[in-house]
Protein backbone atom coordinates (compact mmCIF):
# COMPACT_ATOMS: atom_id res chain seq x y z
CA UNK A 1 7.03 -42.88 30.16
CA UNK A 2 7.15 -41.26 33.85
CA UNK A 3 3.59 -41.15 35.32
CA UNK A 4 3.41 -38.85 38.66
CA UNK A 5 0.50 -39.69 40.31
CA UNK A 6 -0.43 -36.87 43.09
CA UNK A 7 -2.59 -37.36 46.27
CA UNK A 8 -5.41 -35.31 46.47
CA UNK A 9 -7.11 -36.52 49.90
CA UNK A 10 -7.13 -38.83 53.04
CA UNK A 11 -9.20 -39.58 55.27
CA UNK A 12 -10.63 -42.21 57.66
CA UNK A 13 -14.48 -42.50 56.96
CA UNK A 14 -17.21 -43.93 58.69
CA UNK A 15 -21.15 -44.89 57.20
CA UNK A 16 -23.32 -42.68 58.75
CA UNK A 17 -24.56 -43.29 62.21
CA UNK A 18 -27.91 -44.70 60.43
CA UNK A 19 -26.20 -47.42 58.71
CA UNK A 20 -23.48 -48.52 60.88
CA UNK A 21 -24.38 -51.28 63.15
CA UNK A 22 -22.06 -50.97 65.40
CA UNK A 23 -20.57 -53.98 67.51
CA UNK A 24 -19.88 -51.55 70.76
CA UNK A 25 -15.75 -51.94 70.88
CA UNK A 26 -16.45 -56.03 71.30
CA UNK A 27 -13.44 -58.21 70.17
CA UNK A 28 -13.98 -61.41 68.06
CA UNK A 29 -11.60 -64.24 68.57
CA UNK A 30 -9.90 -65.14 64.75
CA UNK A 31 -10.81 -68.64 63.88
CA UNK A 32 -8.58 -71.58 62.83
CA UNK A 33 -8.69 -70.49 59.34
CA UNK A 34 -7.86 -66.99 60.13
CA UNK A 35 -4.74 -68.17 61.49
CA UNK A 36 -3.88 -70.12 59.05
CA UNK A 37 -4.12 -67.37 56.33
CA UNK A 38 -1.57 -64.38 55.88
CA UNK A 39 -1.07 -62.09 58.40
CA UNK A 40 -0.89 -59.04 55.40
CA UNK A 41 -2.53 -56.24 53.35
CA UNK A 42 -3.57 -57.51 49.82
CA UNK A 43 -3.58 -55.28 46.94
CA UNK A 44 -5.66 -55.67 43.87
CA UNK A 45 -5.99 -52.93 41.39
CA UNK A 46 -8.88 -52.59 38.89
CA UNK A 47 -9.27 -49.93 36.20
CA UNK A 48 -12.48 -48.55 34.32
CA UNK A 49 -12.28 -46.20 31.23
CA UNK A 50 -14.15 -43.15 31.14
CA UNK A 51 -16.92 -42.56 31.60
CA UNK A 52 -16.96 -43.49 35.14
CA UNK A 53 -19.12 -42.41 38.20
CA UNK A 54 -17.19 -39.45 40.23
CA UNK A 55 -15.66 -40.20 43.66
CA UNK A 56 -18.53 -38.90 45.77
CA UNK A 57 -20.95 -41.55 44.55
CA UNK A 58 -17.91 -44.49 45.05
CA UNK A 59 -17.49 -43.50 48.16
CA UNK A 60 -21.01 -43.31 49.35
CA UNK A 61 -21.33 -46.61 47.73
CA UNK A 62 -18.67 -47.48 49.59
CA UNK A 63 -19.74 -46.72 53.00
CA UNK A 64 -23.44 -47.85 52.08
CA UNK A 65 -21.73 -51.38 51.64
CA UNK A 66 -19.11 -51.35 54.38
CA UNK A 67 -21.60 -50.78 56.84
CA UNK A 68 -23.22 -54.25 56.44
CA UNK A 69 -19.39 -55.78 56.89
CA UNK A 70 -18.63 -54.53 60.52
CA UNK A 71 -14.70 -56.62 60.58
CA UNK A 72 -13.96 -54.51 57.48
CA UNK A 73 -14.75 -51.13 59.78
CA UNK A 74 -13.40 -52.06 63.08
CA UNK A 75 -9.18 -52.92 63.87
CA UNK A 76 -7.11 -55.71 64.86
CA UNK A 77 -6.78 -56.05 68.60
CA UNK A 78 -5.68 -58.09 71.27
CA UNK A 79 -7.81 -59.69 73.84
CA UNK A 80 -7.86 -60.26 77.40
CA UNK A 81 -5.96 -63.41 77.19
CA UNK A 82 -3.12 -61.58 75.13
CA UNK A 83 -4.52 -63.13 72.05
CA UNK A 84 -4.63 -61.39 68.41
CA UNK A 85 -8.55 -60.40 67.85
CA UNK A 86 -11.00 -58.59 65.66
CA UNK A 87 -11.95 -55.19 67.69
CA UNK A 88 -15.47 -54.21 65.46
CA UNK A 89 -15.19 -50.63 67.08
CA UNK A 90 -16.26 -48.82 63.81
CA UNK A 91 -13.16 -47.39 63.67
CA UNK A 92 -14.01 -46.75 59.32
CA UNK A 93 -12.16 -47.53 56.17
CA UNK A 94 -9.20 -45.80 54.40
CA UNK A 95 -9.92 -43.15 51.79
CA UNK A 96 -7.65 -41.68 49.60
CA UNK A 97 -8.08 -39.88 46.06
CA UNK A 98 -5.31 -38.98 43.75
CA UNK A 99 -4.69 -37.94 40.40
CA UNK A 100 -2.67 -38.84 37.45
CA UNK A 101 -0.86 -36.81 35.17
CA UNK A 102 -1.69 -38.68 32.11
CA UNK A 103 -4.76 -40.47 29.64
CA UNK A 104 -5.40 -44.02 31.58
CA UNK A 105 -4.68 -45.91 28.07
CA UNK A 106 -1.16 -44.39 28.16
CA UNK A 107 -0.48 -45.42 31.26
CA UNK A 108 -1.35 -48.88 30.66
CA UNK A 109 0.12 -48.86 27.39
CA UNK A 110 3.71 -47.79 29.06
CA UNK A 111 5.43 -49.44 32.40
CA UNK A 112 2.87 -50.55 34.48
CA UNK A 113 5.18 -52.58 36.76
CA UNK A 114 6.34 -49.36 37.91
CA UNK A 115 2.85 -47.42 37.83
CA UNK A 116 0.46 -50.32 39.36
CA UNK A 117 2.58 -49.73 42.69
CA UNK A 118 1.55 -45.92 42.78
CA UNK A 119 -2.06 -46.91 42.49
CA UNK A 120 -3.02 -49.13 46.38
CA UNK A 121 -2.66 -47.35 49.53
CA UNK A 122 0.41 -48.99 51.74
CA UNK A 123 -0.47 -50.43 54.38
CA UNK A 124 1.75 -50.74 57.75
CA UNK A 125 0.17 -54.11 59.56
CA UNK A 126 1.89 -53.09 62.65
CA UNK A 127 0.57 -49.87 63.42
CA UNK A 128 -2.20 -50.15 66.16
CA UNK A 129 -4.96 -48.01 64.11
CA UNK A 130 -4.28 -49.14 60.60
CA UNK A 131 -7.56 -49.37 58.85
CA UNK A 132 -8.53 -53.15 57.76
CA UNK A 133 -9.56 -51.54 54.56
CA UNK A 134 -8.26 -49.02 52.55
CA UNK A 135 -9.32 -47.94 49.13
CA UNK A 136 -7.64 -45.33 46.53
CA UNK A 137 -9.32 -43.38 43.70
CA UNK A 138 -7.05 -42.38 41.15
CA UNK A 139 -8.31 -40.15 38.30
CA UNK A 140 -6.54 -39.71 35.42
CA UNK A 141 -6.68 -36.95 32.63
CA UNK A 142 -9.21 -38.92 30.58
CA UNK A 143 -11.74 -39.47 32.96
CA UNK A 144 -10.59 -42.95 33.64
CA UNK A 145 -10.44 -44.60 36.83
CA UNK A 146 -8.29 -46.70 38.52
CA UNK A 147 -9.32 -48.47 41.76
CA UNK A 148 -6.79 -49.89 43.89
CA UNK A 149 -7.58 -51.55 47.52
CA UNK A 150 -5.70 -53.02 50.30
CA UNK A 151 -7.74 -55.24 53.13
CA UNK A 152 -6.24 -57.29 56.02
CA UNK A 153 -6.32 -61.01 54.72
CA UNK A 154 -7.18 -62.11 58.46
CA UNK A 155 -10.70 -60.37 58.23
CA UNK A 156 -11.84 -62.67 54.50
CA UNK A 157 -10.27 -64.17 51.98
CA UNK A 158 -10.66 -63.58 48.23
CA UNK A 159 -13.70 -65.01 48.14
CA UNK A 160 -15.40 -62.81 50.41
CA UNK A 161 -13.65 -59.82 49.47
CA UNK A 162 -14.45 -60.42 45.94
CA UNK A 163 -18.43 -60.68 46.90
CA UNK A 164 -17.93 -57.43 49.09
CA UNK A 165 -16.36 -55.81 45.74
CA UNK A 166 -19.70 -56.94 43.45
CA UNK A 167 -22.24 -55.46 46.54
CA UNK A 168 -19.84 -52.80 46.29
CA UNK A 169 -20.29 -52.19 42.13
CA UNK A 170 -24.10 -52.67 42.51
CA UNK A 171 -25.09 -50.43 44.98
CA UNK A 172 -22.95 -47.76 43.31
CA UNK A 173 -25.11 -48.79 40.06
CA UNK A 174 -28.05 -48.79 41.37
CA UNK A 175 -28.25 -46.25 43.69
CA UNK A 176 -28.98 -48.14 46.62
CA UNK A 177 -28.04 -50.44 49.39
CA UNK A 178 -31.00 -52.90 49.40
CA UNK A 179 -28.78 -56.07 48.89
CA UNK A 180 -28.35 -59.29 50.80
CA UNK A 181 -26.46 -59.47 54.48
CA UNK A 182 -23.22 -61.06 54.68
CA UNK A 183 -23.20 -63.56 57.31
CA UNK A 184 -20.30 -62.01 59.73
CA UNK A 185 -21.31 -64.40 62.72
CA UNK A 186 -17.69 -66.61 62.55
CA UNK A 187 -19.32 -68.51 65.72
CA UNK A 188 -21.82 -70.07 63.53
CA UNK A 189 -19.58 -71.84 61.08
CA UNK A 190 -17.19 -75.12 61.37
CA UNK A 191 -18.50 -75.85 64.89
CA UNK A 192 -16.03 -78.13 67.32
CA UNK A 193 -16.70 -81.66 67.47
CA UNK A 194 -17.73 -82.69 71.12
CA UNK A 195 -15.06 -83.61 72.10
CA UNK A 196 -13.23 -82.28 69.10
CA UNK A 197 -11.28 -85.13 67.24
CA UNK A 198 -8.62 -84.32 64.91
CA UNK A 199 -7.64 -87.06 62.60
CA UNK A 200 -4.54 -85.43 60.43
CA UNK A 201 -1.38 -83.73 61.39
CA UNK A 202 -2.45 -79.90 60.87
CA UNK A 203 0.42 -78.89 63.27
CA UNK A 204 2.99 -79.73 60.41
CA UNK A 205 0.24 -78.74 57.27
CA UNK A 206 -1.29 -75.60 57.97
CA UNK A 207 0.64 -74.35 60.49
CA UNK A 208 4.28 -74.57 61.31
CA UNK A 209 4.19 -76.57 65.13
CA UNK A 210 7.58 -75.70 67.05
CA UNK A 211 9.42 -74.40 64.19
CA UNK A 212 8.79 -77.71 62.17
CA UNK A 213 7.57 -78.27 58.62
CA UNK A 214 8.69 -77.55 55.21
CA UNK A 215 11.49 -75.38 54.93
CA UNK A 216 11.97 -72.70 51.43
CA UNK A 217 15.15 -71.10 50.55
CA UNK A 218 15.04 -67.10 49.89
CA UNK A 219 16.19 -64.98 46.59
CA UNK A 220 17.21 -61.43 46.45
CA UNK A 221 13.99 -59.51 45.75
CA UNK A 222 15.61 -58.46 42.35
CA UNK A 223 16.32 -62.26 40.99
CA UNK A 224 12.19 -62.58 41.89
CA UNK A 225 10.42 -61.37 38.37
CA UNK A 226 6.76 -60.76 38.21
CA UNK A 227 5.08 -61.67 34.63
CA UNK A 228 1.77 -61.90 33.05
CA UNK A 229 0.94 -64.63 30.73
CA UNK A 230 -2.16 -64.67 28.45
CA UNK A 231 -4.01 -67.88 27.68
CA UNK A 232 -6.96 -67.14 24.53
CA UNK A 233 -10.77 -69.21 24.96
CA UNK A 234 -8.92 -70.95 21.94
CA UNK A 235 -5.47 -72.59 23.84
CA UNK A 236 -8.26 -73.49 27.12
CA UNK A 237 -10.41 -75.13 24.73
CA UNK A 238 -7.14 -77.15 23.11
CA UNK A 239 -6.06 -77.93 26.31
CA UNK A 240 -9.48 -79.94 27.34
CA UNK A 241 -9.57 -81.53 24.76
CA UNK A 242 -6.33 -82.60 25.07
CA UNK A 243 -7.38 -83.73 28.59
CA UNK A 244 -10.94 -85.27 27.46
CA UNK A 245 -13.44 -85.82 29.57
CA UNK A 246 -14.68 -83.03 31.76
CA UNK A 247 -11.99 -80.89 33.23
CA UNK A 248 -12.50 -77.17 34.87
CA UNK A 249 -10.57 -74.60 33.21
CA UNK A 250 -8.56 -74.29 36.27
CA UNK A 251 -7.27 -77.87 36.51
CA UNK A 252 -6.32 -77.94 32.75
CA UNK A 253 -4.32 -74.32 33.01
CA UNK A 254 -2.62 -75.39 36.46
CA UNK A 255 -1.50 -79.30 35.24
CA UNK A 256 -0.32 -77.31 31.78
CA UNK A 257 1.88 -74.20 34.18
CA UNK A 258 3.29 -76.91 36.45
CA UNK A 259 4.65 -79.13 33.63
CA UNK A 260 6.26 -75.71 31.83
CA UNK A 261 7.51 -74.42 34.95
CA UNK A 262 9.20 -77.56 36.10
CA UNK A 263 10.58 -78.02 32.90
CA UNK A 264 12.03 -74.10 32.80
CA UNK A 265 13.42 -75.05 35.96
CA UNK A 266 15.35 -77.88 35.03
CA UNK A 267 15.18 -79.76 37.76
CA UNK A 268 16.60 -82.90 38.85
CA UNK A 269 14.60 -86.14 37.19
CA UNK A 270 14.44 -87.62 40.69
CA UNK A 271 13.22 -84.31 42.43
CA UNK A 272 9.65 -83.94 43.72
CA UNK A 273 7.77 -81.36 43.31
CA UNK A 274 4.61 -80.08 44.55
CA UNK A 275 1.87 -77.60 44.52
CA UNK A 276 0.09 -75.80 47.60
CA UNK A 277 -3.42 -75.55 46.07
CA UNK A 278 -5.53 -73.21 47.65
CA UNK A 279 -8.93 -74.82 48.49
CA UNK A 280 -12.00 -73.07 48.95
CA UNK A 281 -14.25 -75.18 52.04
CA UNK A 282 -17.37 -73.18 52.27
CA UNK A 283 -19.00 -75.70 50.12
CA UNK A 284 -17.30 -78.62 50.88
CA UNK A 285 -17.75 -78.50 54.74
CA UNK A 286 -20.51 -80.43 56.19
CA UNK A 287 -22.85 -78.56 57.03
CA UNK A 288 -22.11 -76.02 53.84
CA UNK A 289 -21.25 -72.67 54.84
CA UNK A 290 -23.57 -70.29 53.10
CA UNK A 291 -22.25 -68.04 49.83
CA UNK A 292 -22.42 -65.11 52.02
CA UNK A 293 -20.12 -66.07 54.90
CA UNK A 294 -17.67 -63.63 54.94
CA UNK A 295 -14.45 -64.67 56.43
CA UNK A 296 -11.72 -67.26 55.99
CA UNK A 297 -12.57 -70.55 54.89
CA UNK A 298 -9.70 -71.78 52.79
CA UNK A 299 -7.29 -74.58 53.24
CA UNK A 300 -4.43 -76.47 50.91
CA UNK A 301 -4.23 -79.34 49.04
CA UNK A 302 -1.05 -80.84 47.91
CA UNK A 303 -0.66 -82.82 44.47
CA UNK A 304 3.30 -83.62 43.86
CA UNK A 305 4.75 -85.98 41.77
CA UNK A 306 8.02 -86.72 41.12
CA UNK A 307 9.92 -84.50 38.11
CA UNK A 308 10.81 -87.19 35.61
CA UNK A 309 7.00 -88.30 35.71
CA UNK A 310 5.35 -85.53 35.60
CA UNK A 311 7.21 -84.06 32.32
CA UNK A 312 6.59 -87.54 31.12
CA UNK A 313 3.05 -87.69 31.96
CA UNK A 314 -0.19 -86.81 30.22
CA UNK A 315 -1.77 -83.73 30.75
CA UNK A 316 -5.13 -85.91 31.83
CA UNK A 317 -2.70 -87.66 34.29
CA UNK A 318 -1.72 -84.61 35.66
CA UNK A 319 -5.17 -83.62 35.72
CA UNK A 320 -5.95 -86.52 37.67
CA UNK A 321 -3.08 -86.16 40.21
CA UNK A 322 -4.26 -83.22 41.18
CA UNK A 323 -7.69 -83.22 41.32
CA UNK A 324 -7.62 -86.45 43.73
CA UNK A 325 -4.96 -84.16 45.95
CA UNK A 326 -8.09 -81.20 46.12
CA UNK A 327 -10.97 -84.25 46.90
CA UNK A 328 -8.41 -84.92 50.23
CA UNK A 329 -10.06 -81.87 51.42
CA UNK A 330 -13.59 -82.94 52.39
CA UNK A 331 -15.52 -82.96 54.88
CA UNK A 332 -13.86 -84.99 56.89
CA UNK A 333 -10.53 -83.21 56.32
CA UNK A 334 -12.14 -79.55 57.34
CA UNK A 335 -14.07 -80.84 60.21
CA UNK A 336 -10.47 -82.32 61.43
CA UNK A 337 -8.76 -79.17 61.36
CA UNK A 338 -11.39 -77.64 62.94
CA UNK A 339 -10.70 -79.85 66.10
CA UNK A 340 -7.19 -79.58 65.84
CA UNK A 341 -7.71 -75.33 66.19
CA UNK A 342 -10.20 -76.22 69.19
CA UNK A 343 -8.00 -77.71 71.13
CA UNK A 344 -5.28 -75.67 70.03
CA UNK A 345 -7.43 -73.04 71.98
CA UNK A 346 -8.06 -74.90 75.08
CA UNK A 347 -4.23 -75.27 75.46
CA UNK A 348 -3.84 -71.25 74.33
CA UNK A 349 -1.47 -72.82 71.78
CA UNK A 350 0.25 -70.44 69.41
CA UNK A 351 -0.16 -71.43 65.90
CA UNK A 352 2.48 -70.42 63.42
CA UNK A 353 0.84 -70.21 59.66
CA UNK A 354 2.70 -71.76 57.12
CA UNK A 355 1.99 -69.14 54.64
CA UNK A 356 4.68 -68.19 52.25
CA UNK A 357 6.60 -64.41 53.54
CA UNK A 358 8.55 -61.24 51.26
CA UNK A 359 12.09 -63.08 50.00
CA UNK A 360 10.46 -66.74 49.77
CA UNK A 361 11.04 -68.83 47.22
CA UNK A 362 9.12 -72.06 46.55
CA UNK A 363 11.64 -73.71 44.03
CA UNK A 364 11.12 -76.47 43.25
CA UNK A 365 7.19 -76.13 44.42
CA UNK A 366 4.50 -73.71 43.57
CA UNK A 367 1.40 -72.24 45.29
CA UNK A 368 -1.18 -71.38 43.59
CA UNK A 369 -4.92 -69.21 43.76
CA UNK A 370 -7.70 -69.50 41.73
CA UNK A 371 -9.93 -66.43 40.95
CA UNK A 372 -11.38 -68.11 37.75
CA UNK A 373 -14.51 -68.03 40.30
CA UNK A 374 -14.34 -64.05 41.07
CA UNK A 375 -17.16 -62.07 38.80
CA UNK A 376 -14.67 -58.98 37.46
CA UNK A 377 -18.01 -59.07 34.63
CA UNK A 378 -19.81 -57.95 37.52
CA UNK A 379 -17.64 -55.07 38.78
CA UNK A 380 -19.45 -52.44 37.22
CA UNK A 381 -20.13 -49.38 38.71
CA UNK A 382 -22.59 -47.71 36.64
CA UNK A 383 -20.51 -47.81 32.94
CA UNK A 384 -19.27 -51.56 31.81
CA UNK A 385 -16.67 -53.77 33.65
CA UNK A 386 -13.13 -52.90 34.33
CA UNK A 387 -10.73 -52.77 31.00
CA UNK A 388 -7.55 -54.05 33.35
CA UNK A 389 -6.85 -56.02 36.34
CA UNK A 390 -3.78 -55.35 37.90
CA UNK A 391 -1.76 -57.09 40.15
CA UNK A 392 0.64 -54.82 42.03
CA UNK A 393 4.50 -56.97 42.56
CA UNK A 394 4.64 -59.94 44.26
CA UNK A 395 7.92 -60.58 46.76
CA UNK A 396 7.58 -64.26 46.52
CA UNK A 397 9.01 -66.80 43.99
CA UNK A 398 6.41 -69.51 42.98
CA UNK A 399 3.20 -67.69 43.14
CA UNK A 400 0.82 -68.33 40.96
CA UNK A 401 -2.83 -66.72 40.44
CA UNK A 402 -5.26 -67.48 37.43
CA UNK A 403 -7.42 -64.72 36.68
CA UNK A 404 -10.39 -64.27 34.24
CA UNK A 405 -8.94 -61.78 31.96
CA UNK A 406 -10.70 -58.49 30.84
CA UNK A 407 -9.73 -58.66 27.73
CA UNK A 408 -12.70 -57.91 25.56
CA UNK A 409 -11.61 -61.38 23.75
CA UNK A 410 -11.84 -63.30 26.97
CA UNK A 411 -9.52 -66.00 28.10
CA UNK A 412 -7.53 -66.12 31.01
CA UNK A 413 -4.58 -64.45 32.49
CA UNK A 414 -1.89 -65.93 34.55
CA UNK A 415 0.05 -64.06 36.98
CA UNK A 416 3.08 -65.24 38.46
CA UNK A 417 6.76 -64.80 39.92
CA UNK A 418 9.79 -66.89 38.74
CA UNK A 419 13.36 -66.64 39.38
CA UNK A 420 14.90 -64.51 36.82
CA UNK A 421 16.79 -67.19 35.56
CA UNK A 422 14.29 -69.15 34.67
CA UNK A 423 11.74 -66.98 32.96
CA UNK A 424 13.52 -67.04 29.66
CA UNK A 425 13.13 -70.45 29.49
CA UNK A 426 9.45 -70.29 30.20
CA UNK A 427 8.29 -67.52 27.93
CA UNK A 428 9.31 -69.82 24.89
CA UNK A 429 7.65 -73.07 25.90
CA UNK A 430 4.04 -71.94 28.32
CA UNK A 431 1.97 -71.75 24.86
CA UNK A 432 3.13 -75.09 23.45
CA UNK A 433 1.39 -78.36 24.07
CA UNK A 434 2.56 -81.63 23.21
CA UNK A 435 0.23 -84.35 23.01
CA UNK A 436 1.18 -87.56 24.79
């Protein structure tokens, strides 16, 4: 079934004058961990079923919020020195409202592959004025809603953006805009040592030092397939107790998708393989960044083993591997690459990020995100949670993101990209665990 969704309106908005503090056109330097991150637009898509607040009260919700996270309102820039910046100019977010020419459950019922891409704004990184967040409405027949955003990844990562989404919910909820500050300050956070004293080699880890460092083939954007896997409260509970002891549901799910996917791979016993894990360091730096830092704070761990042990090991092995690969990343670790960017800066260094780019593929690795930790419960705008989550198509074999899933049964959803060849392969073993 075709959907046609039709644009409506768009338009760059501003909070009112009242709300906006306004940072006067000054530029903010990006951090370490803003350069490590993607240089991109990320799109997530929710969807509500009717009945659902109309678009006016969104948006004013919307610009209520916004106007407490100046980098969200002002543009990317370049400083005096030539240097990529954050220009908080109040410049305003992207708004634009469309419609859909069908009932919401058809539509998700149908191809959503297809549909989910209709549903985000696109946004063009390399245009001078492009807003660093930009929001669609999309109405369809029933009265259902689908929300689908785009924000710069160098302004927060999806922790941040994921706490701006819940202020966002609540003050549309409750009809106001009395909720805590974000801190925005990045000069507060992950201060330099004095003198700054690096201790690991984040030249050839986070960031890509004179062309060096690990090195991924490409596919043809058609061999790179985008799936959705469901995993019940009943499978997660089987797999910890599989794994005994305690075990997050995120460790258990991740040492369970790396064994399957290696093994749909078939890959060579003696081949390594190995997982960038994305790390979040606002509670693990020392001193803590508070919850409501809103900015980049995210580095990598990397648990690998080699193939012919890891589809022999236990899950709890697993398990162990790579939760002693995440405890690398401690205090000591974050303070180090914060040196390392400090003097990075003294020398005006350029750093390249080693972040994965559109034809990638990881083979025989993985990356991988966690959102287990994101509150989707608490995305509600006035009329219950959303009743999807969806992830427009990723260009990049390898990816993996765990998701809590809104099925009214619960459990968790795994979205991820495989070579074509291999997914086949997959599909018949990711729901089968054998005890060793």
């Amino acid at each position: 079934m075709a959907v046609t969704v039709k644009i409506t309106r768009r338009t760059v908005m501003r909070p009112p004058q009242a709300l906006a503090s306004s940072g006067g056109g000054r530029t903010i330097p990006l951090t370490t961990f803003d350069r490590a991150s993607t240089d991109g637009y990320i799109p997530i898509v929710f969807a509500w079923s009717a009945p659902t607040p109309d678009n006016g009260a969104i948006v004013d919700g919307l610009l209520a919020t916004v106007a407490r996270y100046p980098p969200l309102l002002g543009r990317m820039g370049v400083d005096d020195d030539g240097r990529k910046c954050f220009v908080l100019n109040d410049a305003g977010v992207l708004v634009i409202e469309a419609e859909a020419d069908v009932d919401l459950a058809d539509a998700l019922a149908h191809n959503i592959a297809a549909h989910v891409n209709e549903l985000y704004p696109k946004a063009n990184k390399e245009r001078d004025d492009e807003p660093l967040f930009q929001v669609q409405l999309t109405r369809y027949k029933c009265g259902g809603l689908a929300i689908g955003t785009v924000s710069q990844h160098l302004v927060a990562d999806g922790q941040s953006i994921s706490i701006f989404f819940t202020a966002w919910a609540t003050t549309v909820r409750t009809n106001s805009a009395a909720l805590p500050s974000p801190v925005t300050d990045r000069t507060t956070i992950a201060i330099p040592r004095s003198p700054p004293a690096p201790e690991f080699d984040h030249g050839n880890t986070e960031f890509r030092r004179d062309g060096h460092g690990h090195s991924y083939g490409t596919l043809p954007m058609d061999r790179i397939r985008n799936l959705s896997v469901h995993f019940p409260e009943e499978f997660v509970a089987g797999l910890k107790a599989h794994v005994g002891g305690r075990c997050s549901t995120f460790l258990c799910l991740l040492a369970h998708a790396w064994k399957k996917i290696t093994a749909a791979r078939d890959l060579a016993p003696d081949e390594f393989t190995q997982i960038r894990v994305a790390v979040n360091c606002q509670p693990r730096a020392s001193p803590p960044a508070p919850m409501e830092y809103f900015g980049n704070m995210v580095l990598w761990a990397f648990p690998r083993m080699r193939v012919r042990d890891l589809l022999s090991a236990s899950l709890a092995t697993v398990v162990g591997v790579i939760r002693d690969a995440v405890a690398r990343v401690d205090a000591n670790y974050i303070q180090s690459f914060v040196d390392f960017g400090e003097i990075a800066d003294r020398a005006e260094e350029e750093l390249a990020s080693t972040a994965a780019t559109p034809g990638m593929s990881f083979c025989p690795d993985l990356e991988v995100d966690s959102w287990l930790g994101f509150r989707f419960h608490d995305l509600d705008f006035g009329h219950g949670p959303p009743c999807a989550f969806l992830l427009p198509s990723i260009p990049i074999e390898g990816i993996l993101i765990f998701v809590p899933s809104c099925s009214a049964k619960g459990g968790m959803d795994l979205f991820m990209t495989l070579d074509d060849e291999h997914v086949e392969a997959f599909e018949q073993i990711c729901h089968k665990v054998v005890v060793l």
